[in-house]
C-alpha atoms as a PDB file:
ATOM      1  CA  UNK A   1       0.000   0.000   0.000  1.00  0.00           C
ATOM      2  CA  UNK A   2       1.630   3.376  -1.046  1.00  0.00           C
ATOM      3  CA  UNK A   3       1.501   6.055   1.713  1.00  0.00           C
ATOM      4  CA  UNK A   4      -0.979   9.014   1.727  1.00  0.00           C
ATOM      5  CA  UNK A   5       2.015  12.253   0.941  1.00  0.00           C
ATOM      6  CA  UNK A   6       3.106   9.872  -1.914  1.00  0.00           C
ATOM      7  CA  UNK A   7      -0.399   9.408  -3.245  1.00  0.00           C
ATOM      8  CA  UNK A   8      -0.420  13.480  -2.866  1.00  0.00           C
ATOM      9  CA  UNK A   9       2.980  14.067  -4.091  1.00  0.00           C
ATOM     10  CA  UNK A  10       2.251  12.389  -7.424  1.00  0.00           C
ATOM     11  CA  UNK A  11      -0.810  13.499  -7.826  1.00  0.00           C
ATOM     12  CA  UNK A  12       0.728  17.134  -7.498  1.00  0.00           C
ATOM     13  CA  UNK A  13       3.554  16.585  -9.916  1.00  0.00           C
ATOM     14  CA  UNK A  14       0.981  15.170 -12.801  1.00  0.00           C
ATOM     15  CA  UNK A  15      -0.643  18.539 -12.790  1.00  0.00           C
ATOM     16  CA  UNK A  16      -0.340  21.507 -14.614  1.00  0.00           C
ATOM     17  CA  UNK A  17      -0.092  25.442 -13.636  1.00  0.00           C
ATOM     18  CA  UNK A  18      -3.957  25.190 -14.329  1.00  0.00           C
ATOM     19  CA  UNK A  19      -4.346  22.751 -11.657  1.00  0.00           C
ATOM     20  CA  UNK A  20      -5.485  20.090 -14.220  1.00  0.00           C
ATOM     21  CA  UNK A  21      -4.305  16.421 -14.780  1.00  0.00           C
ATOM     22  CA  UNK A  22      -1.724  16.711 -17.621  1.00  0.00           C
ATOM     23  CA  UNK A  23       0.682  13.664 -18.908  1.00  0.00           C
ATOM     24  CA  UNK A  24       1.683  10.766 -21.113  1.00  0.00           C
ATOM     25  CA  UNK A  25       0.710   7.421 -20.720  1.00  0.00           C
ATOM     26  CA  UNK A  26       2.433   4.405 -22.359  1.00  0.00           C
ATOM     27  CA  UNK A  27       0.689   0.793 -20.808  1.00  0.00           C
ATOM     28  CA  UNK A  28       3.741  -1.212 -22.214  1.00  0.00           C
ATOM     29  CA  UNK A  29       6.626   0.711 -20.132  1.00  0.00           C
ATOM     30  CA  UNK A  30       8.394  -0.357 -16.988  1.00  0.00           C
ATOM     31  CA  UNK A  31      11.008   1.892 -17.585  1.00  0.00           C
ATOM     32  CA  UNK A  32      11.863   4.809 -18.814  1.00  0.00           C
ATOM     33  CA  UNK A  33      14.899   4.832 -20.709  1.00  0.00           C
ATOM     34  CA  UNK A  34      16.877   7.532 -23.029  1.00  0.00           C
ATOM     35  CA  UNK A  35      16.190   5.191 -25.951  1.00  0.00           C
ATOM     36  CA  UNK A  36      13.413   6.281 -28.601  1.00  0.00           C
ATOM     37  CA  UNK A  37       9.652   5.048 -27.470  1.00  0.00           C
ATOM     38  CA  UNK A  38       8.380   2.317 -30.232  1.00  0.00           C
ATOM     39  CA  UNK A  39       5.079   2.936 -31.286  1.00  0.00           C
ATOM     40  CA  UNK A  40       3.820   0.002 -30.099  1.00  0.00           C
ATOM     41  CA  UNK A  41       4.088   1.373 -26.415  1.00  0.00           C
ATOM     42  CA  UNK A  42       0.618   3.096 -26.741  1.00  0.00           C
ATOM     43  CA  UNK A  43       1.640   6.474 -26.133  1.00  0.00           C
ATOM     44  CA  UNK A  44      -1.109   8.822 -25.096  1.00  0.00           C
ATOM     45  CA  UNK A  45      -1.924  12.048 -23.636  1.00  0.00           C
ATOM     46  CA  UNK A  46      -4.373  12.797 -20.853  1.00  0.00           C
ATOM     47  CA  UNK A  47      -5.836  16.422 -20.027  1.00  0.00           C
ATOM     48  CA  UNK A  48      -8.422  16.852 -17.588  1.00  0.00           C
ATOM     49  CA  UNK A  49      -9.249  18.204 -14.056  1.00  0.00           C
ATOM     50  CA  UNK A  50     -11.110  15.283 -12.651  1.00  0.00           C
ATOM     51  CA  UNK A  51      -8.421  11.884 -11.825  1.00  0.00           C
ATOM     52  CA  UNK A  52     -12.077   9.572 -12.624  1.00  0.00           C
ATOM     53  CA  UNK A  53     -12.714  10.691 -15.605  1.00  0.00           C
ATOM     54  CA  UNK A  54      -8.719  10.170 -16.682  1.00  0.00           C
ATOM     55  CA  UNK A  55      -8.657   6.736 -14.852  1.00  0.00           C
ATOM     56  CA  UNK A  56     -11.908   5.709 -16.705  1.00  0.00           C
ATOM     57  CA  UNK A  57     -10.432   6.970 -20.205  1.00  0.00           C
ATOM     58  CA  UNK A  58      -7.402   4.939 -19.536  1.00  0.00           C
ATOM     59  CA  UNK A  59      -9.492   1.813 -19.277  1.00  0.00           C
ATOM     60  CA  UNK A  60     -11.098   2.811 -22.139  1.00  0.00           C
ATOM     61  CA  UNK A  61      -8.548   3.253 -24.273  1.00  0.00           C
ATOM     62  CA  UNK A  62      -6.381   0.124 -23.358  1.00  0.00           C
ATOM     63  CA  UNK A  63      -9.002  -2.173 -21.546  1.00  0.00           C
ATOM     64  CA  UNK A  64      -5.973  -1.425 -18.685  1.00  0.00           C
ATOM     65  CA  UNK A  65      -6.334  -3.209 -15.567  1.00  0.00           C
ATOM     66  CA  UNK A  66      -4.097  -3.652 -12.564  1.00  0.00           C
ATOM     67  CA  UNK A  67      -4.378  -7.251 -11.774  1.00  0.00           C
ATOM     68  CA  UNK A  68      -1.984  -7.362  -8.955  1.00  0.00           C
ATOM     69  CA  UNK A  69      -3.116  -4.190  -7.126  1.00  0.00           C
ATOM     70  CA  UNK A  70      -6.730  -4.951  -7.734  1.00  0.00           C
ATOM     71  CA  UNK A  71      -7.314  -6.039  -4.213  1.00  0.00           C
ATOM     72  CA  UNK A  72      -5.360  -2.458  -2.758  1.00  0.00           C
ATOM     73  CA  UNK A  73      -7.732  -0.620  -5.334  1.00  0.00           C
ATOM     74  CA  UNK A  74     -11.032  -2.801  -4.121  1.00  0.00           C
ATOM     75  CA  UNK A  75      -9.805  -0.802  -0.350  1.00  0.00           C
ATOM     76  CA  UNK A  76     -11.194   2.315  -1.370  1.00  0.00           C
ATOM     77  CA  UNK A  77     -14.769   2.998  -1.258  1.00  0.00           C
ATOM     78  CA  UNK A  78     -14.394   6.459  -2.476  1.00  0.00           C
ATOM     79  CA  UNK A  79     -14.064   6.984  -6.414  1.00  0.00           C
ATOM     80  CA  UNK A  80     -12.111   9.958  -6.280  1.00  0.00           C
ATOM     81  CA  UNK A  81      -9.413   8.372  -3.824  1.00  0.00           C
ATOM     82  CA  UNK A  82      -9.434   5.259  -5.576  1.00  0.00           C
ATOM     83  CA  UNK A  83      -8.856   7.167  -8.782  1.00  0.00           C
ATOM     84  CA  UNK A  84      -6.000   9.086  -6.977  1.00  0.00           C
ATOM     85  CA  UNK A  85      -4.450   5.891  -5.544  1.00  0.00           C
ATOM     86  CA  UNK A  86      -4.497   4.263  -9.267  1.00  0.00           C
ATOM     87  CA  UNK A  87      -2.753   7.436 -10.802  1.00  0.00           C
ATOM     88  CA  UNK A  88       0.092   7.205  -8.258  1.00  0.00           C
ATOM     89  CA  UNK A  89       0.517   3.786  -8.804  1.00  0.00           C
ATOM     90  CA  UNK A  90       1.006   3.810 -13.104  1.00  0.00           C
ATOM     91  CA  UNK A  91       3.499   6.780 -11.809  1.00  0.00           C
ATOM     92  CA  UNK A  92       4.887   3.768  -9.425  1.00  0.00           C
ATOM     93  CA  UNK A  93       5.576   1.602 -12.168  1.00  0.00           C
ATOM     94  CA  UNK A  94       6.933   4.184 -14.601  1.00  0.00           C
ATOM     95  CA  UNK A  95       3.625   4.079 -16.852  1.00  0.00           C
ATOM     96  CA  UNK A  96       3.360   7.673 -16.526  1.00  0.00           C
ATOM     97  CA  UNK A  97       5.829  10.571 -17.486  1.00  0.00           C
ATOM     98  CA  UNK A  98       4.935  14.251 -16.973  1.00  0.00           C
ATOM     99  CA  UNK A  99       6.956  15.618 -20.137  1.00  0.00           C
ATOM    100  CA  UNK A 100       7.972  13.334 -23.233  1.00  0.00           C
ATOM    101  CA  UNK A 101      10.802  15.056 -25.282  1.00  0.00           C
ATOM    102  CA  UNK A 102      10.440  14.947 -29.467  1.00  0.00           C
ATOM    103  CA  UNK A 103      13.141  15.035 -31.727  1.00  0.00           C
ATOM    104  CA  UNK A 104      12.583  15.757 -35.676  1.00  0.00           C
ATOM    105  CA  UNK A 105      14.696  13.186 -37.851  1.00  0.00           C
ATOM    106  CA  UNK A 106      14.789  15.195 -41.214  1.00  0.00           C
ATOM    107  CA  UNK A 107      16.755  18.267 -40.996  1.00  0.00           C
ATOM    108  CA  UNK A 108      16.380  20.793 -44.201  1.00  0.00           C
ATOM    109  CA  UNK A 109      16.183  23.898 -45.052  1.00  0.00           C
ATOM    110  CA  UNK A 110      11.893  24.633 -44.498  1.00  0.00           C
ATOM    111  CA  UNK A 111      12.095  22.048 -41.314  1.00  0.00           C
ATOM    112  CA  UNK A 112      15.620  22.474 -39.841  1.00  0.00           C
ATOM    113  CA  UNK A 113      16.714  20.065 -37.018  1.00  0.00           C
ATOM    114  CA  UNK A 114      15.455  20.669 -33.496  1.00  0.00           C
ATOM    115  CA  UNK A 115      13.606  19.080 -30.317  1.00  0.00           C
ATOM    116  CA  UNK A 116      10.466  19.702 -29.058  1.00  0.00           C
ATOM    117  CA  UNK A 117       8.528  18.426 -25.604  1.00  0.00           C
ATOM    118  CA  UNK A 118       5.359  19.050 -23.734  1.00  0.00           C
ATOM    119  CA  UNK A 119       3.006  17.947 -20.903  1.00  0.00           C
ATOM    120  CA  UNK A 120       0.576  16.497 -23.372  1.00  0.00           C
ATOM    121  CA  UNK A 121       0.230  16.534 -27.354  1.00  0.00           C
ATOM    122  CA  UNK A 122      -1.121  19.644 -27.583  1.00  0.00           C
ATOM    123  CA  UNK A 123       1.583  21.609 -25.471  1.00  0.00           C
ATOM    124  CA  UNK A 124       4.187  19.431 -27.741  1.00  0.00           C
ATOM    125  CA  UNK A 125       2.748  20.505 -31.310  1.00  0.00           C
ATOM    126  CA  UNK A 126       2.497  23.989 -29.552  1.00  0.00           C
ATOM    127  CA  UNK A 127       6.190  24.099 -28.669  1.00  0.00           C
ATOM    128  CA  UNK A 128       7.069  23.115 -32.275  1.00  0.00           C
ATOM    129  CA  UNK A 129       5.617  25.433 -33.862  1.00  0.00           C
ATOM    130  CA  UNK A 130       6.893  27.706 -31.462  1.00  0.00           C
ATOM    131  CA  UNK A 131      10.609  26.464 -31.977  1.00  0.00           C
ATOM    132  CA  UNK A 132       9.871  25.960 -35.398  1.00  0.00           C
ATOM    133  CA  UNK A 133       9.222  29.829 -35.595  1.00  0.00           C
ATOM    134  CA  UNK A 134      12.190  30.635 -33.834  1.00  0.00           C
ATOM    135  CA  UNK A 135      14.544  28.242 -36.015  1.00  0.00           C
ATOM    136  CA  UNK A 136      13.198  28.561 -39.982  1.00  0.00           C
ATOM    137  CA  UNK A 137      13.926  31.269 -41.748  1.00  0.00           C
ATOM    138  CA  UNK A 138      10.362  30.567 -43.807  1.00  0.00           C
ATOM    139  CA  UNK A 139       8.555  33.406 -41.467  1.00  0.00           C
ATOM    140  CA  UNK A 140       5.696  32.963 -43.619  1.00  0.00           C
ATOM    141  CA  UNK A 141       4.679  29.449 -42.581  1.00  0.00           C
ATOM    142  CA  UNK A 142       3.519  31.235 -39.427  1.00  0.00           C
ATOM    143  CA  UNK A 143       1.718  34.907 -40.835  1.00  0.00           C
ATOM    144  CA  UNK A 144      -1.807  32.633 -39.375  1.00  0.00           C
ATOM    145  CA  UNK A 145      -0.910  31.550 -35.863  1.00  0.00           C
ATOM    146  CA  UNK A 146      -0.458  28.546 -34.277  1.00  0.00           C
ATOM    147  CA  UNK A 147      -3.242  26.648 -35.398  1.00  0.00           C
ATOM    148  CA  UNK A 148      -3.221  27.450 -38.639  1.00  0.00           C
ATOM    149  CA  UNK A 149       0.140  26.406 -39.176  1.00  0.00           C
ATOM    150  CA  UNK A 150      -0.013  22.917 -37.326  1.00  0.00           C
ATOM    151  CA  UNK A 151      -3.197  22.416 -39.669  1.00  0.00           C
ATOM    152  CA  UNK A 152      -1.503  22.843 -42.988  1.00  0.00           C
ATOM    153  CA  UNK A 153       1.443  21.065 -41.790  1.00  0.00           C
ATOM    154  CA  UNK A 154      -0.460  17.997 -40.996  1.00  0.00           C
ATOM    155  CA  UNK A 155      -2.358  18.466 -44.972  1.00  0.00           C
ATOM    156  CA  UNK A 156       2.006  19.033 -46.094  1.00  0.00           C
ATOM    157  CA  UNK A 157       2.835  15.622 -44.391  1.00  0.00           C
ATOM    158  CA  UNK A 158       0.489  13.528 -45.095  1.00  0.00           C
ATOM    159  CA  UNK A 159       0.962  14.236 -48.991  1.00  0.00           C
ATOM    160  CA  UNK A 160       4.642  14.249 -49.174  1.00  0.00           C
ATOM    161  CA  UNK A 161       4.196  10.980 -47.099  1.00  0.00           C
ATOM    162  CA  UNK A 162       1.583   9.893 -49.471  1.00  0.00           C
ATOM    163  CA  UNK A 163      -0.734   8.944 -46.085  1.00  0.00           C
ATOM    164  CA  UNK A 164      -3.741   9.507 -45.299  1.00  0.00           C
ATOM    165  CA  UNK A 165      -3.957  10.058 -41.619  1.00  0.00           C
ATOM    166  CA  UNK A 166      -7.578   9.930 -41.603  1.00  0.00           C
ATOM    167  CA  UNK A 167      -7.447   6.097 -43.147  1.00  0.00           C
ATOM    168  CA  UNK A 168      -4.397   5.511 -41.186  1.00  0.00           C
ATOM    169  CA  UNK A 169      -5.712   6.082 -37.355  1.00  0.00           C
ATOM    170  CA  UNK A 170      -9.620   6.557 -38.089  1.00  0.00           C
ATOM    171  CA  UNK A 171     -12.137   9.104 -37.811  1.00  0.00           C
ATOM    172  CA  UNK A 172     -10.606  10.074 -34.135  1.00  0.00           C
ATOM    173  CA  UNK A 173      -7.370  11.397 -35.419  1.00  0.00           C
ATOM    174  CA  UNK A 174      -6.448  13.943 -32.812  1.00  0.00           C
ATOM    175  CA  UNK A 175      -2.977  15.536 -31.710  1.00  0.00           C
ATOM    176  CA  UNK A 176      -2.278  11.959 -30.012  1.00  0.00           C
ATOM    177  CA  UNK A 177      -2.630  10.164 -33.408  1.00  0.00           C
ATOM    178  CA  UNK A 178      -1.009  12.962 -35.908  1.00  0.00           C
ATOM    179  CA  UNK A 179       2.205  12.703 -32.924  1.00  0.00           C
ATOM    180  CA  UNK A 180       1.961   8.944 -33.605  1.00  0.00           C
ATOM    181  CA  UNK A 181       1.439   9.482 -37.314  1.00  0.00           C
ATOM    182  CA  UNK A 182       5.016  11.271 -37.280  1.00  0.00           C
ATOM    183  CA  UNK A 183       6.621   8.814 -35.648  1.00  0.00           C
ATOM    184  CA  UNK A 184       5.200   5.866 -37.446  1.00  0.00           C
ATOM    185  CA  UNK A 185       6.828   7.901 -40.640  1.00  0.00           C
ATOM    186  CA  UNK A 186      10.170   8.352 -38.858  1.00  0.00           C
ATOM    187  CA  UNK A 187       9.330  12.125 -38.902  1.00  0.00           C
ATOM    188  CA  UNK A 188      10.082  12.454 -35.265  1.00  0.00           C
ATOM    189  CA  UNK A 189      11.386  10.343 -32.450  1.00  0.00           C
ATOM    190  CA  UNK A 190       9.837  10.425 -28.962  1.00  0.00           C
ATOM    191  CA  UNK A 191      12.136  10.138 -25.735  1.00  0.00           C
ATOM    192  CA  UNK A 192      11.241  10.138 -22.186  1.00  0.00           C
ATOM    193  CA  UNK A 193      13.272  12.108 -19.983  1.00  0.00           C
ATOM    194  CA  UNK A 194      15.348  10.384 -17.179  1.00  0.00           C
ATOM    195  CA  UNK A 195      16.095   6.959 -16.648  1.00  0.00           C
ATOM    196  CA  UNK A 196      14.562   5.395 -13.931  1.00  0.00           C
ATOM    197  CA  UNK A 197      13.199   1.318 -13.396  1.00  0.00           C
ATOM    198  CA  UNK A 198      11.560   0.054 -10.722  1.00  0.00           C
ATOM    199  CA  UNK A 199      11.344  -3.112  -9.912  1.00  0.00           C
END
């Protein structure tokens, strides 16, 4: 049974300034390691203020289920501590990470080489774009904000790639997936920071 300031502690740290729930999951990960993340650990972002809702989506998404802390978990009549408790322990076995670093494998002239990271896909495709700006000397990519240039460099990608990221992850293809779609082209490679095991 983890103690109550740890349960706290991590439940701190996997929040944003906002006060809301904000990091990467990956169900296949004991460790995290300096190596680049396969695709086929899962990664996926959560955002939201309410530790339920995240701890439901996580089922959701993976059909997840702690076998061997089900009877710990089964100790908690309360939802919302028994969501809490659940968090801390995916943070426990290193299925959690609060930033995951990017770095873009084809330097050139429009795209030059550089890293990127964020709390959850959204803050990483913001801080390219944002780096991006800062390292191209193409100005004009950018004349329409943020958005405007993350959604014409998704249309630029997936027809130099000759993908269709719709057909490729479904109808839900969200900042998770178009992350995923980059990596799955060898675009981008996705680290996470440290490297920490338990065991």
């Amino acid at each position: 049974m983890l103690k109550e300031n740890y349960i706290e502690n991590i439940n701190e740290n996997v929040k944003n300034h906002k006060g809301e729930y904000e990091f990467w999951f990956h169900p296949n990960m004991g460790c995290t390691t300096t190596e680049s993340l396969p695709l086929e650990h899962g990664l996926r972002s959560f955002n939201d203020p309410d530790p339920i809702e995240i701890v439901e989506k996580i089922e959701k998404f993976y059909n997840f289920r702690e076998v061997q802390y089900r009877e710990e978990l089964k100790s908690f009549s309360d939802k919302f501590l028994r969501a809490k408790y659940f968090l801390a322990l995916l943070n426990w076995e290193a299925k959690t990470a609060t930033y995951v670093h990017f770095r873009w494998n084809l330097p050139n002239n429009a795209f030059p080489f550089m890293g990127f990271k964020g709390r959850c896909s959204k803050s990483a495709l913001r801080d390219f774009a944002l780096t991006h700006r800062s390292e191209t000397p193409f100005l004009d990519l950018h004349r329409h904000g943020i958005r405007k240039f993350l959604k014409n460099f998704q249309i630029y990608f997936a027809g130099l790639l000759g993908l269709n990221p719709s057909y490729h992850f479904g109808n839900d293809f969200d900042d998770d997936h178009f992350l995923l779609f980059l990596m799955d082209a060898k675009v981008i490679s996705a680290f996470l920071p440290g490297n920490v095991c338990r065991t």
